[in-house]
Protein backbone atom coordinates (compact mmCIF):
# COMPACT_ATOMS: atom_id res chain seq x y z
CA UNK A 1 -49.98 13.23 38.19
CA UNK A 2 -46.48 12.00 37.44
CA UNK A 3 -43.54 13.33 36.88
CA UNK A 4 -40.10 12.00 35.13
CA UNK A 5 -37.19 13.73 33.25
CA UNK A 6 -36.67 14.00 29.99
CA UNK A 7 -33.71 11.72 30.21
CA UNK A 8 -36.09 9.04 31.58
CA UNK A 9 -38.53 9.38 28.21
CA UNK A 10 -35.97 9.49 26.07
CA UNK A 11 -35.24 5.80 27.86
CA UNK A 12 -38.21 4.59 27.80
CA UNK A 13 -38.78 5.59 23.95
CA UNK A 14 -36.69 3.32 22.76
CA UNK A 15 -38.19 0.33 23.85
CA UNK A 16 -41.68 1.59 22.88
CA UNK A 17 -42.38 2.00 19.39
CA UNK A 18 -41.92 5.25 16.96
CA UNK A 19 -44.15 8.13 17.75
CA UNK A 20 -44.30 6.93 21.72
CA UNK A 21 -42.05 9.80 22.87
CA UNK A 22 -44.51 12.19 20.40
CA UNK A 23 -47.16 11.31 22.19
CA UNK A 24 -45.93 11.49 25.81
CA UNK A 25 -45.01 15.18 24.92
CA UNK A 26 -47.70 15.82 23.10
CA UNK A 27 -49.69 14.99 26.54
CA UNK A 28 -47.28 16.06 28.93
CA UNK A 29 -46.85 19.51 30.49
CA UNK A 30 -43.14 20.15 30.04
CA UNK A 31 -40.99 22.09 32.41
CA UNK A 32 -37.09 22.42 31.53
CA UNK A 33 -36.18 18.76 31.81
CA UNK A 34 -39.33 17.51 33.78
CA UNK A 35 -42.41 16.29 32.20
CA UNK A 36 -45.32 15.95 34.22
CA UNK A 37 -48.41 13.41 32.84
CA UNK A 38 -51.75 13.47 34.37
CA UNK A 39 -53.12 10.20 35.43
CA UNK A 40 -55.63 9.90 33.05
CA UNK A 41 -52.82 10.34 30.02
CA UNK A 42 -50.94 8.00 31.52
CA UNK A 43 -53.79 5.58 31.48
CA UNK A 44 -54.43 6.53 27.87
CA UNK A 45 -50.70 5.87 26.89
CA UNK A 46 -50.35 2.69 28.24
CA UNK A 47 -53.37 1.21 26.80
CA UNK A 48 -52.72 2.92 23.53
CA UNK A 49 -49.32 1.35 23.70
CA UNK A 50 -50.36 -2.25 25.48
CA UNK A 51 -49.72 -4.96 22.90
CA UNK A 52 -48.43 -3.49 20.21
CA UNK A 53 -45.35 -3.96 17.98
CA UNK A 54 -42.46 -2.98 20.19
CA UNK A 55 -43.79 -2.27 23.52
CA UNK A 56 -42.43 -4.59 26.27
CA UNK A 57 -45.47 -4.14 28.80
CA UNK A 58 -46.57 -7.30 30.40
CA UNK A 59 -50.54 -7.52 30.32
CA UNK A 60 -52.12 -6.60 33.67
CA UNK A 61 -52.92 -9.83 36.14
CA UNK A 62 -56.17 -11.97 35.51
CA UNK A 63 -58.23 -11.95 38.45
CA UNK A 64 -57.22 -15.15 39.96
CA UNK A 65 -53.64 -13.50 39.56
CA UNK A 66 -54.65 -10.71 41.56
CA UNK A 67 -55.88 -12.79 44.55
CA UNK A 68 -53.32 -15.16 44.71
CA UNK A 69 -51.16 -12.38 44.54
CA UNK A 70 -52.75 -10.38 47.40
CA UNK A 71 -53.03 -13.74 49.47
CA UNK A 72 -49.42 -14.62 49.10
CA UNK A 73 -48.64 -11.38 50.36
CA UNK A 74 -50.71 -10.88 53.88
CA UNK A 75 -49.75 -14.20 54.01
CA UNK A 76 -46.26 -13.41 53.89
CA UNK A 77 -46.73 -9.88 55.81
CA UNK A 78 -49.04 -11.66 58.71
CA UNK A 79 -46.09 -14.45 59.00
CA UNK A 80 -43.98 -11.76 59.93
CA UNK A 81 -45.81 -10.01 62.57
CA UNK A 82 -47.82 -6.84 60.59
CA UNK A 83 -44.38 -4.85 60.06
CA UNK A 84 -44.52 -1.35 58.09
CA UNK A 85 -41.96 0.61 56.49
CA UNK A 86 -40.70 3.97 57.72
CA UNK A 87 -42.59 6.98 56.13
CA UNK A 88 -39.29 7.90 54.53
CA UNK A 89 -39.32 4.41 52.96
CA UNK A 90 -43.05 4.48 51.88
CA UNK A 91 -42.31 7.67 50.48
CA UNK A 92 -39.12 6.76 48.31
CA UNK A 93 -41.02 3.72 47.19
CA UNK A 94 -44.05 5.44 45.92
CA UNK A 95 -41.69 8.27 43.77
CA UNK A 96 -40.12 4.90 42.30
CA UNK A 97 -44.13 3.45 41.32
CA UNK A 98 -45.45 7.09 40.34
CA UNK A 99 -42.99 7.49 37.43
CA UNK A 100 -43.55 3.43 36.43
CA UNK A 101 -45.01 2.39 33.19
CA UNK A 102 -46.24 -0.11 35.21
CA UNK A 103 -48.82 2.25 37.51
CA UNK A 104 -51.96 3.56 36.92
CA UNK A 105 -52.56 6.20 39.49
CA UNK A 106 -56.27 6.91 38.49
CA UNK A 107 -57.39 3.54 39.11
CA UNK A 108 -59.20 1.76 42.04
CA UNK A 109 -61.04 4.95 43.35
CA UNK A 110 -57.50 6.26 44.18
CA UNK A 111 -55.60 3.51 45.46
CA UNK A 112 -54.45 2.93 41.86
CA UNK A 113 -52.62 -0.23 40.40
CA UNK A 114 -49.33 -1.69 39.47
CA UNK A 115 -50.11 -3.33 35.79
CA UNK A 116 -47.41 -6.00 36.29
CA UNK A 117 -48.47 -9.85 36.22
CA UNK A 118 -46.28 -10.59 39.40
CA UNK A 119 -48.05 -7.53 41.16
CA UNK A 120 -50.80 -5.88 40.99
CA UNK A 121 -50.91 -4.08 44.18
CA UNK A 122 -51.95 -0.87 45.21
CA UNK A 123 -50.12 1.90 47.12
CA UNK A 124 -50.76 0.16 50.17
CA UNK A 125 -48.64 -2.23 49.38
CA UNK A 126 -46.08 -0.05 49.48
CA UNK A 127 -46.59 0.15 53.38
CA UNK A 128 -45.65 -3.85 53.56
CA UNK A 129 -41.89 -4.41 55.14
CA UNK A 130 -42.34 -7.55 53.49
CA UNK A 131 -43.05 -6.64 49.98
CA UNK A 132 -40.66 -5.96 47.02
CA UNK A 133 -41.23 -4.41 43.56
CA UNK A 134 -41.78 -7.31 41.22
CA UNK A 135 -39.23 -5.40 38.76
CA UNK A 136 -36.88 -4.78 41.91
CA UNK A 137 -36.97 -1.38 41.47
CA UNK A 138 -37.50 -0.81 45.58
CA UNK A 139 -34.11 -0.28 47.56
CA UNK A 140 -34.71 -0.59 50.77
């Protein structure tokens, strides 16, 4: 499940297009200003809302974008001796990817999957000292 404000839909509706913040409510379970969207709505949404007129969602990586994107990165991770983030990083970092259009939480038996063309990863990744949010959303 993730969770987001109100404030945060209301964003994100206007650069998806009309009935978007309809159907996010419509899904969500609402709770003064935080809605809260399964992970299999969220799935729904975004593939409802891939594509069309007035969504600015990048289509998921091929395949070979995938690997060379996981390759670059233990690359890049091994280069640097294995280092991990602090819990209280990992944890700050996944709150960030939870509430993403970007993530689908339900996918990979678990390990879900950032939908971005530069990315890709799952929450492992988010372990990586060496890894940044393709949308530079991490502060580290």
């Amino acid at each position: 499940m993730i969770s987001f404000t109100l404030g945060q839909l209301r964003e994100k509706s206007q650069i998806r297009p009309p009935g978007y913040f309809e159907d996010v409510i419509s899904l969500a379970e609402v709770n003064g200003e935080i809605v809260s969207l399964h992970d299999n709505d969220h799935r729904y949404l975004l593939e409802k809302y891939r594509g069309t007129a007035g969504s600015k969602l990048p289509e998921e990586p091929s395949v070979s974008e995938l690997a060379s994107n996981f390759s670059k990165a233990v690359s890049t991770w091994s280069a640097a001796g294995f280092p991990v983030v602090t819990k209280a990083t990992y944890d700050a970092r996944s709150s960030i990817c939870e509430s993403c259009d970007h993530w689908d939480g339900s996918a990979r038996f678990g390990l879900g999957k950032c939908l971005h063309k530069k990315c890709g990863c799952t929450r492992m990744k988010r372990w990586l000292a060496t890894e940044r949010c393709p949308l530079g959303k991490w502060v580290d």
